[in-house]
Protein backbone atom coordinates (compact mmCIF):
# COMPACT_ATOMS: atom_id res chain seq x y z
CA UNK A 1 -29.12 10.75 25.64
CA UNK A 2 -26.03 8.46 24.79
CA UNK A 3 -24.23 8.82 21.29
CA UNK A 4 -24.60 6.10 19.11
CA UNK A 5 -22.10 4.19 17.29
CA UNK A 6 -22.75 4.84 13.38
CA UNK A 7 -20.37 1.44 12.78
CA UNK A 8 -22.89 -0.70 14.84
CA UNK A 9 -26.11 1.10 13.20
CA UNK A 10 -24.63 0.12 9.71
CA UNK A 11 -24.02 -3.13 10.54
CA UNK A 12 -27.60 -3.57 12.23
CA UNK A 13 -28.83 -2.28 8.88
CA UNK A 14 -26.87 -4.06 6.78
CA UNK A 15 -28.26 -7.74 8.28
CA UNK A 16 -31.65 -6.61 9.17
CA UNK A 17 -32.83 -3.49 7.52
CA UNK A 18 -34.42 -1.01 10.04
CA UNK A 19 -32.90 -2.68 13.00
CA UNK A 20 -29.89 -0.29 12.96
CA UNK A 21 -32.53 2.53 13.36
CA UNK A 22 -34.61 1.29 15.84
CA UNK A 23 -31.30 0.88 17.85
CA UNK A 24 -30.63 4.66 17.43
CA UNK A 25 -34.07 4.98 20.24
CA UNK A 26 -35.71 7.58 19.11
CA UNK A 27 -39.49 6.95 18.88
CA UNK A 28 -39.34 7.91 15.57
CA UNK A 29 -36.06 6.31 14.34
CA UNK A 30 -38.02 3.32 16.02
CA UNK A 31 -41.04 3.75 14.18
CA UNK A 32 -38.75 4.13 10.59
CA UNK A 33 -37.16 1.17 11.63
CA UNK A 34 -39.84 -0.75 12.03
CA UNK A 35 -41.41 0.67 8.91
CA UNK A 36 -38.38 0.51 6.36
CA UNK A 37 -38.34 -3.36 7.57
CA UNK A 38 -42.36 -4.30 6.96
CA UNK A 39 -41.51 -2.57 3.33
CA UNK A 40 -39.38 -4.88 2.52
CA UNK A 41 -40.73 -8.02 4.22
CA UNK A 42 -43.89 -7.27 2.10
CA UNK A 43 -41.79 -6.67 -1.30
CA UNK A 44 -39.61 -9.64 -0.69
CA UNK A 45 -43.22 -12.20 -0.28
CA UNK A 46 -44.43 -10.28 -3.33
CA UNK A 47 -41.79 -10.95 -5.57
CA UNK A 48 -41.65 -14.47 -3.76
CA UNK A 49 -45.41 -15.15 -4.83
CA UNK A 50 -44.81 -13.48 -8.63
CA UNK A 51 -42.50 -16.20 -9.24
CA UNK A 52 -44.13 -19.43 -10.47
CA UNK A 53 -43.44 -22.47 -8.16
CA UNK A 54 -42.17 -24.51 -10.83
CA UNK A 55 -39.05 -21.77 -11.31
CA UNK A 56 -38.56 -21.11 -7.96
CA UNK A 57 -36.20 -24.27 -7.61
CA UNK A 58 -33.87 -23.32 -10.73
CA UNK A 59 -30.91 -21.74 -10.68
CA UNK A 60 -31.23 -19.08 -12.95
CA UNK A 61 -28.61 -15.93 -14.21
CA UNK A 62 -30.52 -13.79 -12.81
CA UNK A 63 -29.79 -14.86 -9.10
CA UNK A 64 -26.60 -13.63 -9.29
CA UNK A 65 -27.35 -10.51 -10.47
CA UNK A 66 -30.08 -10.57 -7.53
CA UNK A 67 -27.68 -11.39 -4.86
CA UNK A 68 -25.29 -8.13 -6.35
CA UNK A 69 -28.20 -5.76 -6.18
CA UNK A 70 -29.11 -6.68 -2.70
CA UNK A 71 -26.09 -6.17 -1.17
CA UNK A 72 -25.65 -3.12 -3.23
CA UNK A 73 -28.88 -2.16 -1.57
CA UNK A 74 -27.68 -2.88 1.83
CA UNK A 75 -24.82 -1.10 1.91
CA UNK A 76 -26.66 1.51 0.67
CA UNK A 77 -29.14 1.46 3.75
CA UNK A 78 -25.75 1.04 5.77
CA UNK A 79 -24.04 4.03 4.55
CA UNK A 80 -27.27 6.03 4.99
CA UNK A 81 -27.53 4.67 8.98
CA UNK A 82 -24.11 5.93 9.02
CA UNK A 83 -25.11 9.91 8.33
CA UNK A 84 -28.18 9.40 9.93
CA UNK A 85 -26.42 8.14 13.19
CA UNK A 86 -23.83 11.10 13.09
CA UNK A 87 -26.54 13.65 12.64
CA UNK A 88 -28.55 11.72 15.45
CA UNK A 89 -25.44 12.01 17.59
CA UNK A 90 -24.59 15.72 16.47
CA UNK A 91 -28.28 16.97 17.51
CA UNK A 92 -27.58 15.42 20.78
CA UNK A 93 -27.22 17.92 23.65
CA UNK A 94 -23.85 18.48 25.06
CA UNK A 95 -22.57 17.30 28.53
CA UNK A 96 -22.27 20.18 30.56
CA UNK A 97 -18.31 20.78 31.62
CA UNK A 98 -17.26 19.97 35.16
């Protein structure tokens, strides 16, 4: 199998969590992928429906704060696809010499 890029898997991750897994091909980095992204579709229209319609229009602290933590979480989830793409790529048979 073809080594992966661990620059485009963080990237993919970055944007769209899971995506830079389910890149990688593996049937289960596909099935993580897919996984890791229904988690967070489901937490994100959770926390959507906790919050009361009437606040959901107001500019609040807090949003700011929310926008740092999710990038801080997504470059978390990068750095991760990083390793995980190098050890992906190190398990990876050799090419036999010519």
């Amino acid at each position: 199998m073809k080594k992966k890029n661990p620059a485009i898997t963080a990237v993919l991750n970055f944007f769209l969590p899971g995506l830079g897994f389910a890149y990688l091909g593996s049937p289960f980095f596909i099935a993580t992928g897919v996984a890791l992204f229904a988690l967070l579709f489901v937490a994100m229209v959770i926390g959507t429906r906790s919050t009361p319609a009437a606040l959901q229009a107001v500019t609040q602290p807090g949003d700011v704060a929310d926008i740092v933590v999710t990038v801080a979480i997504d470059l978390v989830w990068a750095a991760i696809s990083w390793e995980v793409t190098n050890l992906f790529n190190a398990a990876q048979p050799k090419a036999a010499a010519t």
